[in-house]
C-alpha atoms as a PDB file:
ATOM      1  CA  UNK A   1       0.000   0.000   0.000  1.00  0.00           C
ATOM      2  CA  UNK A   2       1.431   3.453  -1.034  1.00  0.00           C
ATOM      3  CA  UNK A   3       1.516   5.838   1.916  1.00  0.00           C
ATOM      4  CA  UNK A   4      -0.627   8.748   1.961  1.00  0.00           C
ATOM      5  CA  UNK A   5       0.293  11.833   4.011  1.00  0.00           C
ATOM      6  CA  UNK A   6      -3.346  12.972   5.004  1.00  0.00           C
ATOM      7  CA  UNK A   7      -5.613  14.679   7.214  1.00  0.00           C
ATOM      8  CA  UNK A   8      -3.744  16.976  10.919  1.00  0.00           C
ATOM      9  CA  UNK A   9      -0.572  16.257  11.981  1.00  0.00           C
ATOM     10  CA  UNK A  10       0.465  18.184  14.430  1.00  0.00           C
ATOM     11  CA  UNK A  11       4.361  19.430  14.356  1.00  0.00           C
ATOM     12  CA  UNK A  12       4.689  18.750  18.287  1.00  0.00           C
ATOM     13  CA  UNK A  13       6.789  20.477  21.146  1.00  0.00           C
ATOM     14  CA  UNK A  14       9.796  19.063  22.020  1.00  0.00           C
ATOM     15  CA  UNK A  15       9.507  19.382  26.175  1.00  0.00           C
ATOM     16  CA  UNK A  16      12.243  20.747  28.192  1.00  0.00           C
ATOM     17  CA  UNK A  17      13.486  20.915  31.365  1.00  0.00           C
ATOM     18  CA  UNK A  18      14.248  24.341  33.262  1.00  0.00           C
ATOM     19  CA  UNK A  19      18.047  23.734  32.523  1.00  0.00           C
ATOM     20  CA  UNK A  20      16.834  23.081  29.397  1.00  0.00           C
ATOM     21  CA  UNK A  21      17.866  19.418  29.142  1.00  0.00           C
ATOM     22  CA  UNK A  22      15.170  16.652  27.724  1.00  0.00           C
ATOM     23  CA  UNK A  23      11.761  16.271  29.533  1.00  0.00           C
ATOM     24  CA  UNK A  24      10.655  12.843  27.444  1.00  0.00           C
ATOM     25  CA  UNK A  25       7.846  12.296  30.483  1.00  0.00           C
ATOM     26  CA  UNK A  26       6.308  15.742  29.224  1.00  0.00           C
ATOM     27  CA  UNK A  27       6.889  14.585  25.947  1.00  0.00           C
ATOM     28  CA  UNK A  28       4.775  11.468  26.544  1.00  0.00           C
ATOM     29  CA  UNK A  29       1.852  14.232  28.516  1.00  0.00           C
ATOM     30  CA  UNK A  30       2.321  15.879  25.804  1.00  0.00           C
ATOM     31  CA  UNK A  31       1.320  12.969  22.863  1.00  0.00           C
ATOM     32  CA  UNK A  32      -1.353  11.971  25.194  1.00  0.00           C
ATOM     33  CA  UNK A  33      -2.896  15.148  25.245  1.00  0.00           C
ATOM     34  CA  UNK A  34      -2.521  15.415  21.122  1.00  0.00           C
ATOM     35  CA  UNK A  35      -3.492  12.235  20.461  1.00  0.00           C
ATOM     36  CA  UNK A  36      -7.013  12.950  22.242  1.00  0.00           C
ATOM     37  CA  UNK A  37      -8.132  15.100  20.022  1.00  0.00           C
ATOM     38  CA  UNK A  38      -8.405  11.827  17.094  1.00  0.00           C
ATOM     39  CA  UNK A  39      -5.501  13.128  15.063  1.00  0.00           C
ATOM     40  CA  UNK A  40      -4.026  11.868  11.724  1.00  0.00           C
ATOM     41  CA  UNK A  41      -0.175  11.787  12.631  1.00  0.00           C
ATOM     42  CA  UNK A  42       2.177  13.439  14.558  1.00  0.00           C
ATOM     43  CA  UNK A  43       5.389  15.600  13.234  1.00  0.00           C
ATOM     44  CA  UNK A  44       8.582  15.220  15.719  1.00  0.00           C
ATOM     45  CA  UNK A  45      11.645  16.788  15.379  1.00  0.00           C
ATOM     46  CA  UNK A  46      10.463  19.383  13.424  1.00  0.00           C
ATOM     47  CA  UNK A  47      10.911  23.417  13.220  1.00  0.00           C
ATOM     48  CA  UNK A  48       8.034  23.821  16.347  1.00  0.00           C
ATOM     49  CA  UNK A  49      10.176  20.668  18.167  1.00  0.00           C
ATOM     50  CA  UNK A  50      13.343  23.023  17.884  1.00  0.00           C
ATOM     51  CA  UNK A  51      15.345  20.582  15.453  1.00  0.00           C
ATOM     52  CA  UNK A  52      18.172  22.728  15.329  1.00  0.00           C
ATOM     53  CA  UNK A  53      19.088  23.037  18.972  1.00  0.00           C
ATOM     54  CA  UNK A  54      19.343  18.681  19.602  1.00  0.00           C
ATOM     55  CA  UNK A  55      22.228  16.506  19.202  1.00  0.00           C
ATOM     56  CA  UNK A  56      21.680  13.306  17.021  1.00  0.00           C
ATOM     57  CA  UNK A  57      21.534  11.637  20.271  1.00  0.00           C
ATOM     58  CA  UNK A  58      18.495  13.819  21.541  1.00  0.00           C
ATOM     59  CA  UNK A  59      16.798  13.726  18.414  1.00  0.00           C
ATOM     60  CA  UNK A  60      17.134   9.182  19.085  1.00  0.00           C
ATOM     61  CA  UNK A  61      15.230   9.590  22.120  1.00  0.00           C
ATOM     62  CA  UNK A  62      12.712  12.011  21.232  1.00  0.00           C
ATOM     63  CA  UNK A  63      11.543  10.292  18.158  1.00  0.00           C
ATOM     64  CA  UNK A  64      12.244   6.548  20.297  1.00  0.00           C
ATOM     65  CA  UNK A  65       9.924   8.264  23.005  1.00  0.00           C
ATOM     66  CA  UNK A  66       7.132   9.518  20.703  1.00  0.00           C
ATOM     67  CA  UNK A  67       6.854   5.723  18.346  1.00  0.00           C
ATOM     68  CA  UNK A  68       6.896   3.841  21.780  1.00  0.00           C
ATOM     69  CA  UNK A  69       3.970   6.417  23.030  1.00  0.00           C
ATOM     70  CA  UNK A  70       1.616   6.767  19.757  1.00  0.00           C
ATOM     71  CA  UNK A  71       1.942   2.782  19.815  1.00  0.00           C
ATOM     72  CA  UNK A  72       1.140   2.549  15.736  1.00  0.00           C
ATOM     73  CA  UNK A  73      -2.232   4.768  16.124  1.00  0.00           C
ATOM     74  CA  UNK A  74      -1.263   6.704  13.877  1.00  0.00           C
ATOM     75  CA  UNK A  75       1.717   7.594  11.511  1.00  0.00           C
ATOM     76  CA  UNK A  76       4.798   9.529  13.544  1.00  0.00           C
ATOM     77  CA  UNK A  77       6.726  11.707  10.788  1.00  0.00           C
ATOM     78  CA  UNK A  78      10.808  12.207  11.797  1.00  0.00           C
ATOM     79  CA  UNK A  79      11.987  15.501  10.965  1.00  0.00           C
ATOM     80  CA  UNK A  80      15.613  14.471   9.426  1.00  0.00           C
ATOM     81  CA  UNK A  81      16.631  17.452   7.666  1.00  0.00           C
ATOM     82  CA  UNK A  82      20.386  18.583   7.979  1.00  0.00           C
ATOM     83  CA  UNK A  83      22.613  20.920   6.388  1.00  0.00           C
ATOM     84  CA  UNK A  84      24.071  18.544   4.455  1.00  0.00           C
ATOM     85  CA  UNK A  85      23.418  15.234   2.024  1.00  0.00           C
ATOM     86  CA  UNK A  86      25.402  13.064   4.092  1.00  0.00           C
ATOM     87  CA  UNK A  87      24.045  14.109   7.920  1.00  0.00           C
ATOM     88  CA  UNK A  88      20.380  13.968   6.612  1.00  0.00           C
ATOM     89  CA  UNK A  89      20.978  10.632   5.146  1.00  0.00           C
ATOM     90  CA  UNK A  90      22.415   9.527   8.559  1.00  0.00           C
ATOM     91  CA  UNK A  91      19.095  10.934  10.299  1.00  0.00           C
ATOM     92  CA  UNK A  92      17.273   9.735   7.805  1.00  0.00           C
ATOM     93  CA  UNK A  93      18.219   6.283   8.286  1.00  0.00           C
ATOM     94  CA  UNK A  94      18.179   6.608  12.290  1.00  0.00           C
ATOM     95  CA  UNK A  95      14.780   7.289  11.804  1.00  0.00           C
ATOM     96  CA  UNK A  96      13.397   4.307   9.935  1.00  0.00           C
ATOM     97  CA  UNK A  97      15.505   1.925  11.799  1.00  0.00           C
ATOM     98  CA  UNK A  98      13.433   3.566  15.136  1.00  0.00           C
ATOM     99  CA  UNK A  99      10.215   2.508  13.191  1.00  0.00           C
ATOM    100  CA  UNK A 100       9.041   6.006  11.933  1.00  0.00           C
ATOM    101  CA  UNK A 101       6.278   5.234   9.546  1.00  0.00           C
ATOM    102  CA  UNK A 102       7.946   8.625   7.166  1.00  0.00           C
ATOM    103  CA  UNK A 103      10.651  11.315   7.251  1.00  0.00           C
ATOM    104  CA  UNK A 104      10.358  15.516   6.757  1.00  0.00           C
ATOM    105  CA  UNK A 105      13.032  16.647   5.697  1.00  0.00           C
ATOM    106  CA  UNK A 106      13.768  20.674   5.343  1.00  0.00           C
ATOM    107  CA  UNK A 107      15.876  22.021   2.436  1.00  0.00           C
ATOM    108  CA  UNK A 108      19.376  22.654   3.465  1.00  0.00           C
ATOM    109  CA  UNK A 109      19.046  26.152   5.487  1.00  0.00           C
ATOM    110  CA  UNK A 110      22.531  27.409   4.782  1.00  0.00           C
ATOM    111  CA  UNK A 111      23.976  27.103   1.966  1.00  0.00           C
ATOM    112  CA  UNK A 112      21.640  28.263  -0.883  1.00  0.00           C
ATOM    113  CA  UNK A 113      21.547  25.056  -3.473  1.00  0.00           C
ATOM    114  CA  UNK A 114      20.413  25.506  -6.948  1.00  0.00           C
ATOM    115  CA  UNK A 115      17.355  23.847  -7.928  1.00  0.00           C
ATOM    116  CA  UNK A 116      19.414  20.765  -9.892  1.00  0.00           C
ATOM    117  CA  UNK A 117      21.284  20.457  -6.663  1.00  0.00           C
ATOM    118  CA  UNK A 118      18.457  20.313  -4.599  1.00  0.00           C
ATOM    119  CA  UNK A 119      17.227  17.453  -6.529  1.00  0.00           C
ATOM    120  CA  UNK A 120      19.985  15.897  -6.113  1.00  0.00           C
ATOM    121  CA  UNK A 121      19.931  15.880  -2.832  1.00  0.00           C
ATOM    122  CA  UNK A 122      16.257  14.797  -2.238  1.00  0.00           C
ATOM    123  CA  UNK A 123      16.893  12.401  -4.663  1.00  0.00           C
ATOM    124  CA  UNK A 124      19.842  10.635  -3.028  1.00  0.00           C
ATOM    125  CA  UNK A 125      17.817  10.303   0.386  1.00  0.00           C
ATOM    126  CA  UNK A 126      15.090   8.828  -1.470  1.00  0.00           C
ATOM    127  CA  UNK A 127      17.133   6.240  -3.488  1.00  0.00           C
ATOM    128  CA  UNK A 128      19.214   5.206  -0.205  1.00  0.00           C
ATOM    129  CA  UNK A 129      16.333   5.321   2.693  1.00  0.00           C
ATOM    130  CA  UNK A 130      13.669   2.911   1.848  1.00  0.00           C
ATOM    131  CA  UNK A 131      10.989   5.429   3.847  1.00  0.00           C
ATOM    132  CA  UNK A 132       8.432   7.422   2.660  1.00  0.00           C
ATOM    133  CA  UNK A 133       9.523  11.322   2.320  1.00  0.00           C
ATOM    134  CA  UNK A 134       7.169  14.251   2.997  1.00  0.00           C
ATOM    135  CA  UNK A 135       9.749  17.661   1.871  1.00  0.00           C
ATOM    136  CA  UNK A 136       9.460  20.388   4.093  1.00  0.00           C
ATOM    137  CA  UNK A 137       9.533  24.133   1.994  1.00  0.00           C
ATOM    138  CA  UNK A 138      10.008  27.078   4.532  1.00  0.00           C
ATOM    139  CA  UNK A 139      11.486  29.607   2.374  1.00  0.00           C
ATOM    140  CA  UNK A 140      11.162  32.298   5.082  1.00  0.00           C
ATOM    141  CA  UNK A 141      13.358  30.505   7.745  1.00  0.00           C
ATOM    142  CA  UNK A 142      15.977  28.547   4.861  1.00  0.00           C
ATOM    143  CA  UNK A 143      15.972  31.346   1.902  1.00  0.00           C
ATOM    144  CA  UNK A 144      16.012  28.013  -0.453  1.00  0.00           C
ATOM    145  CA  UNK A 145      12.492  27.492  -2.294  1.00  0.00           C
ATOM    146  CA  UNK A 146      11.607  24.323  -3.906  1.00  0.00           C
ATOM    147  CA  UNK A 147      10.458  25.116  -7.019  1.00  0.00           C
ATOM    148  CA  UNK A 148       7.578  23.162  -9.138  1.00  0.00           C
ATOM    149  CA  UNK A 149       9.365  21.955 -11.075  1.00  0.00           C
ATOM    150  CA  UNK A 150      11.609  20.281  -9.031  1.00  0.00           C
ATOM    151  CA  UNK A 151       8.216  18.752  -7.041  1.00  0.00           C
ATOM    152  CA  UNK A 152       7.050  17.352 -10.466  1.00  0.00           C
ATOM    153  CA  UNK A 153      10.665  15.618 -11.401  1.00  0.00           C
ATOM    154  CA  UNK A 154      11.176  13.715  -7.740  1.00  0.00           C
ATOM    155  CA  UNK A 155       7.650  12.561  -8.368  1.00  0.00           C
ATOM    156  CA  UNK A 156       8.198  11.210 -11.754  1.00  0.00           C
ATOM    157  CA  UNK A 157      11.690   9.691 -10.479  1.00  0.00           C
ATOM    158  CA  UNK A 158      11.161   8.579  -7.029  1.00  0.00           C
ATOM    159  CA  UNK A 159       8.341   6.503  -5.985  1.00  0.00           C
ATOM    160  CA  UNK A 160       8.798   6.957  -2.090  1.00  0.00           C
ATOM    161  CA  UNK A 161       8.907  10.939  -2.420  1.00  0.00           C
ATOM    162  CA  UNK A 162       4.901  11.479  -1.193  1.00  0.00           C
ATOM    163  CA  UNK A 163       4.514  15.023   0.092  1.00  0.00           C
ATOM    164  CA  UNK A 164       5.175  17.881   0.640  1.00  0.00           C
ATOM    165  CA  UNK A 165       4.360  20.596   3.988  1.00  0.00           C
ATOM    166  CA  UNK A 166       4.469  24.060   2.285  1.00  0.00           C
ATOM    167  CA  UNK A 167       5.198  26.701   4.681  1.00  0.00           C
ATOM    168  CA  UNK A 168       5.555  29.463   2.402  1.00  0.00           C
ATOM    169  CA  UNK A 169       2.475  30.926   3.041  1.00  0.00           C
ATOM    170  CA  UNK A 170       2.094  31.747  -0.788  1.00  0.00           C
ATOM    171  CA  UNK A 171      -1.161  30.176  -2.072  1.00  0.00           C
ATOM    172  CA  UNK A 172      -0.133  30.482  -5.544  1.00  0.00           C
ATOM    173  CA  UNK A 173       2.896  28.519  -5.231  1.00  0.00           C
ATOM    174  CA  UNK A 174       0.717  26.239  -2.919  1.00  0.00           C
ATOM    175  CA  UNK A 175      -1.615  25.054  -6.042  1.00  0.00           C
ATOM    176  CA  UNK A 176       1.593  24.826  -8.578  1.00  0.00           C
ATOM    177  CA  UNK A 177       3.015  22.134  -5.774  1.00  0.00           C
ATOM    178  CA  UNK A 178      -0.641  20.335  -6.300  1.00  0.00           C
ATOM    179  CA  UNK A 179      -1.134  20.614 -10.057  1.00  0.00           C
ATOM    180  CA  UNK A 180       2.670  19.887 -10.425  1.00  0.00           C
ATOM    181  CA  UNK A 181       2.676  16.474  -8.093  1.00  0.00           C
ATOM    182  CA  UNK A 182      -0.292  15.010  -9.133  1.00  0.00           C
ATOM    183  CA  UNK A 183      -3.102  12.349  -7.301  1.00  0.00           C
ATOM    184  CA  UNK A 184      -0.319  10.541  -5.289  1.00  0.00           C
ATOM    185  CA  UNK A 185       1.621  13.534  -4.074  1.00  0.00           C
ATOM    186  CA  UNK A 186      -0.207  14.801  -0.880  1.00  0.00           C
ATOM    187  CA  UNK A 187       0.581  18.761  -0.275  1.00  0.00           C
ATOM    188  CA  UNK A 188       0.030  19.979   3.612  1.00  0.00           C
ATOM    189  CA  UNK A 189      -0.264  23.252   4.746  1.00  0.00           C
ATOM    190  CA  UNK A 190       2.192  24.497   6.530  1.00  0.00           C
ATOM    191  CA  UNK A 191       0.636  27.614   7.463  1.00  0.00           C
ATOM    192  CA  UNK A 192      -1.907  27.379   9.707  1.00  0.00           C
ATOM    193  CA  UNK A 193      -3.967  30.539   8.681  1.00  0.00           C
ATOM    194  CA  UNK A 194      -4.428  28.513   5.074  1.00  0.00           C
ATOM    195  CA  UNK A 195      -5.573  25.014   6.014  1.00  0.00           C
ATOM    196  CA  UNK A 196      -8.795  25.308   4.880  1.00  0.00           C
ATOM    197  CA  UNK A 197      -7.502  27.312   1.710  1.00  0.00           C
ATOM    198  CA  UNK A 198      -5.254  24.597   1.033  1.00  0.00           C
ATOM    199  CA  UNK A 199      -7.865  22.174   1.274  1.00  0.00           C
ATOM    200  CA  UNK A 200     -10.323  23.562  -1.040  1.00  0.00           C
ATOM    201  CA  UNK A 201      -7.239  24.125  -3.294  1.00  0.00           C
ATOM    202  CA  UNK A 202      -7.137  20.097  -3.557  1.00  0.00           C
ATOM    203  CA  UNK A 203      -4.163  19.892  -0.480  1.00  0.00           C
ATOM    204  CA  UNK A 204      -4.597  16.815   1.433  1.00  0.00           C
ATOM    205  CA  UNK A 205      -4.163  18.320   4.998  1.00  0.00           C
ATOM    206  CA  UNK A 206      -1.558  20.244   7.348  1.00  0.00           C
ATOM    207  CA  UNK A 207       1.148  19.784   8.987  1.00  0.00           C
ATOM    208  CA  UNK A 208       0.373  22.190  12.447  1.00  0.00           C
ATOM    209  CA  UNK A 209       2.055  23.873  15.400  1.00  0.00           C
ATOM    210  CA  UNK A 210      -0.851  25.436  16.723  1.00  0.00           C
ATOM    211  CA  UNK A 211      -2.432  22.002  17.179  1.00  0.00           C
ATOM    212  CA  UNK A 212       0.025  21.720  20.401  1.00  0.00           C
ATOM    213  CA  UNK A 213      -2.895  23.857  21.650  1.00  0.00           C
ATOM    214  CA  UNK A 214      -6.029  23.402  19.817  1.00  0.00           C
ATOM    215  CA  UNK A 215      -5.899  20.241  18.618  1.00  0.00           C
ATOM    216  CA  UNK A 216      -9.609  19.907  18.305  1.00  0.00           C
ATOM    217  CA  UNK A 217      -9.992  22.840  16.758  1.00  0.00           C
ATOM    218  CA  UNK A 218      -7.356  22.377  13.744  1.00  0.00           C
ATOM    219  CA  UNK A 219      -8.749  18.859  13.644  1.00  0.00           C
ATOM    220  CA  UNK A 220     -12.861  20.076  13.033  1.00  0.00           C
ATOM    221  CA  UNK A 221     -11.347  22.146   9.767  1.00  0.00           C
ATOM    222  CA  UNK A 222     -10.411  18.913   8.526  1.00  0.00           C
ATOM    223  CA  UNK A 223     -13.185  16.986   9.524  1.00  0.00           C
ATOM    224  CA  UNK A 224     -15.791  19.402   8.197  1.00  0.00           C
ATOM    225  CA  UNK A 225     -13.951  20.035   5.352  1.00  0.00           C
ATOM    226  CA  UNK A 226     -14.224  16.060   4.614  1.00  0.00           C
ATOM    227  CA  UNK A 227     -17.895  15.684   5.780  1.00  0.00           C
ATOM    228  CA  UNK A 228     -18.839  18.874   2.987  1.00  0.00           C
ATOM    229  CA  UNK A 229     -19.368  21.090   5.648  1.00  0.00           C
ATOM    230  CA  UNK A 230     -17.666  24.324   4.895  1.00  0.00           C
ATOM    231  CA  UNK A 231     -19.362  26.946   6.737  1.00  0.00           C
ATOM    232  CA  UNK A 232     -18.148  24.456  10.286  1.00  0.00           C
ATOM    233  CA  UNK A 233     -14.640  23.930   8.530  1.00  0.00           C
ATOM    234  CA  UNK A 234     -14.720  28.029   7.792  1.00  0.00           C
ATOM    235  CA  UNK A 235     -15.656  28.616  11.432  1.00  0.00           C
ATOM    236  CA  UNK A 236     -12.952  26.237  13.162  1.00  0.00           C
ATOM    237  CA  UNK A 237     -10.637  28.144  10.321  1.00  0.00           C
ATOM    238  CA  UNK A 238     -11.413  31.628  12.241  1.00  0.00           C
ATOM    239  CA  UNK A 239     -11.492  30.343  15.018  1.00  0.00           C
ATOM    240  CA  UNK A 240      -7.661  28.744  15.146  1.00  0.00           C
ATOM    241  CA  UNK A 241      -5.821  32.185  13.141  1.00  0.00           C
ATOM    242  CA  UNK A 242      -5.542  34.343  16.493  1.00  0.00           C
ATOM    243  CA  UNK A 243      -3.477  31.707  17.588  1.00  0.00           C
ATOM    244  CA  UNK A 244      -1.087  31.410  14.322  1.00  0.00           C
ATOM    245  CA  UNK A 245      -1.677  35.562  14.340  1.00  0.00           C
ATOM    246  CA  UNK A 246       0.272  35.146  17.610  1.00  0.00           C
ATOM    247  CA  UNK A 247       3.288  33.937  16.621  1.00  0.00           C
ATOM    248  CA  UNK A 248       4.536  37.550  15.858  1.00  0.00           C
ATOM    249  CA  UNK A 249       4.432  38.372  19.390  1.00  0.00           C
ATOM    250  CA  UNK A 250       8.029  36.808  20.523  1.00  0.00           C
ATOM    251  CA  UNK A 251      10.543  34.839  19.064  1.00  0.00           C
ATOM    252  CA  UNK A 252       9.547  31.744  17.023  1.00  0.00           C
ATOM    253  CA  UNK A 253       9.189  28.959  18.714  1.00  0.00           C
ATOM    254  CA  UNK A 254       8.298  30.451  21.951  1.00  0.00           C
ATOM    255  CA  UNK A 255       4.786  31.971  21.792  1.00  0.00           C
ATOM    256  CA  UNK A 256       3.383  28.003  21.229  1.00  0.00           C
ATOM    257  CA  UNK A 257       5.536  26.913  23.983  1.00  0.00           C
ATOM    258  CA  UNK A 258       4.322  29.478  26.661  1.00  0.00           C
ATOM    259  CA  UNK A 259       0.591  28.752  24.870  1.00  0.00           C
ATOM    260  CA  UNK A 260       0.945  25.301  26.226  1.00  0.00           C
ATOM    261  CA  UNK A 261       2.401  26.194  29.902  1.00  0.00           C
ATOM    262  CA  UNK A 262      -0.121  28.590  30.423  1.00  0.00           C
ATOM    263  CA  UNK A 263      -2.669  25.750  29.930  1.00  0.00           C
ATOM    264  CA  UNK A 264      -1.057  23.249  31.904  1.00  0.00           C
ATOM    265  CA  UNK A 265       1.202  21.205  29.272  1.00  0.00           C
ATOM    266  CA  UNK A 266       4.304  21.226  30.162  1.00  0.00           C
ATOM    267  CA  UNK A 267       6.191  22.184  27.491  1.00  0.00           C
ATOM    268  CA  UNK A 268       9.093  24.057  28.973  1.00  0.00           C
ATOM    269  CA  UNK A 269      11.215  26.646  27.935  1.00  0.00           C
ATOM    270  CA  UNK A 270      12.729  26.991  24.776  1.00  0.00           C
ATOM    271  CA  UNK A 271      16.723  26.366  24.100  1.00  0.00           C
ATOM    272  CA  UNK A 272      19.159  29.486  24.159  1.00  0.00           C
ATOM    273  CA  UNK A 273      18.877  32.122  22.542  1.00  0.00           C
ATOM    274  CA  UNK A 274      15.249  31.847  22.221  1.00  0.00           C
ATOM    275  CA  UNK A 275      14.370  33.453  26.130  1.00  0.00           C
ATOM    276  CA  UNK A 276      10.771  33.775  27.284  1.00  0.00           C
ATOM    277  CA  UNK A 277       7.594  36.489  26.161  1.00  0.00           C
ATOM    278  CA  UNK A 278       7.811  39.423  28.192  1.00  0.00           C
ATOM    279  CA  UNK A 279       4.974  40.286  30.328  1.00  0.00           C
ATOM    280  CA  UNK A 280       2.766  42.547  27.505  1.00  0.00           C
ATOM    281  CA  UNK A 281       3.037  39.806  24.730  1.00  0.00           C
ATOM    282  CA  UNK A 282       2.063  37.357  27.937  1.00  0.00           C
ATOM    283  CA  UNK A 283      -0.803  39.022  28.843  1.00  0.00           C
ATOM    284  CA  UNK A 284      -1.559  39.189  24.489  1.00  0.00           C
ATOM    285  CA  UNK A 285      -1.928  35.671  24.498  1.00  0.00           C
ATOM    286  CA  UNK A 286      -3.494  34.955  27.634  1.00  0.00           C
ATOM    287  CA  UNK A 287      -6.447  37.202  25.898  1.00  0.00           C
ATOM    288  CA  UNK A 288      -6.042  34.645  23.368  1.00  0.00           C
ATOM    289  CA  UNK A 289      -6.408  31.468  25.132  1.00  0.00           C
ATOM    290  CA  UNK A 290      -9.393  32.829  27.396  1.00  0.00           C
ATOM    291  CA  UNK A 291     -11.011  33.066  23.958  1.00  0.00           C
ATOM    292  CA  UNK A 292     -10.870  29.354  23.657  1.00  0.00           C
ATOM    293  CA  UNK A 293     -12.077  28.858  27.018  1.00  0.00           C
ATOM    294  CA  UNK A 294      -9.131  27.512  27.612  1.00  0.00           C
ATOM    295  CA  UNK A 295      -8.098  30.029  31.032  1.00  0.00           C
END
């Protein structure tokens, strides 16, 4: 059976201690408290679960934590992207040996490769890791873009290539990614203000930090959406953009972090340099989350 990325997977927390080292207890709270809500997947070691701050060893026990606690409810996606060819490969393969059910891997986020280069790259992980690979485009946070065309010739080439979570924000470039990857290619949104948009637009889901919070909420877009009920899916869609609005109130990842404290998940601080919301942008989201009900 050919895997299908599908439906609200949330890109979850990774928990931390006050001296910021692992918290894989809150991690497991944490999964619980997702999983709950009847979600489709769950996203680990991604940009929300602060990839860039674990060792390769941290980044074993967080995704070895989250298989053992979702228990094969649903699929668990490994975030494995690296700088380099060579180190994703090496996460990449850590991750299916682990039993991840698929890997998300980000575009290199330092050095700028051209699109033939890029290619290459996805392509090599693909022909090496017997997994099924969901990309990961955030052009805002890398500066690389995968463009269409370079969607359309992995599909064509390589058979475990699946996906793709757009976090570009750009609707346009959103529907290219769809027309260009065909039936078997499932595009997520990566945005969470366009989930709905991206559904209509023929996406297959979304790949969500905000869901940390509100799963329920991100998960009745979907459901609506499915059941032909788009005035509910519109609704839930209003509903869940104060939250993704809120991002712009501290540093990314923070503002989803303190979210989840405030509401009794313990999600922790974030890693150095990232430091806490000061007390007005606090008090912001608090308004927020009383919105929800959730305070």
């Amino acid at each position: 059976m050919v895997f299908e990325p599908k439906g609200v997977i949330p890109a979850i927390v990774t928990p931390f201690k006050d001296d910021e080292s692992l918290n894989l207890e809150a991690l497991r709270q944490v999964t619980r408290f997702i999983l709950e809500a009847h979600v489709h997947g769950i996203f680990a070691v991604g940009s929300q679960g602060e990839f860039w701050t674990l060792s390769k060893e941290e980044k074993r026990k967080v995704l070895e934590t989250v298989v053992d606690e979702v228990g094969n409810r649903v699929p668990v996606y490994a975030g494995t992207g690296a700088e380099s060819t060579w180190e994703t490969l090496e996460l990449t393969r850590m991750a299916k040996d682990i039993g991840c059910d698929a890997a998300s891997i980000i575009t290199p986020y330092y050095v700028a490769p051209k699109a033939s280069e890029l290619f290459n790259h996805y392509k090599t992980i693909a022909s090496k890791v017997d997994i099924p690979i969901v990309l990961y485009n955030n052009p805002d946070r890398t500066g690389v873009n995968i463009a269409p065309e370079v969607i359309e010739k992995l599909v064509n080439e390589c058979s475990n290539v699946v996906g793709i979570k757009d976090s570009s924000g750009n609707l346009t470039l959103t529907t290219e990614y769809i027309e260009k990857g065909g039936e078997r290619f499932s595009v997520l949104a990566g945005r969470d203000t366009l989930i709905l948009a991206t559904l209509m637009s023929g996406g297959k889901g979304c790949i969500a930090a905000t869901a940390n919070v509100v799963p329920k909420i991100v998960v009745r877009i979907y459901e609506s959406f499915m059941a032909g009920d788009l005035k509910a899916a519109l609704e839930a869609q209003r509903k869940l953009n104060p939250l993704r609005r809120a991002f712009s109130l501290s540093t990314f990842p923070v503002v989803i972090k303190e979210a989840m404290n405030m509401i009794g998940m313990p999600a922790g601080p974030c890693r150095g340099p990232v430091g806490p919301m000061d007390a007005d942008a606090k008090e912001k989201l608090r308004a927020i989350l009383r919105g929800y009900g959730l305070l």
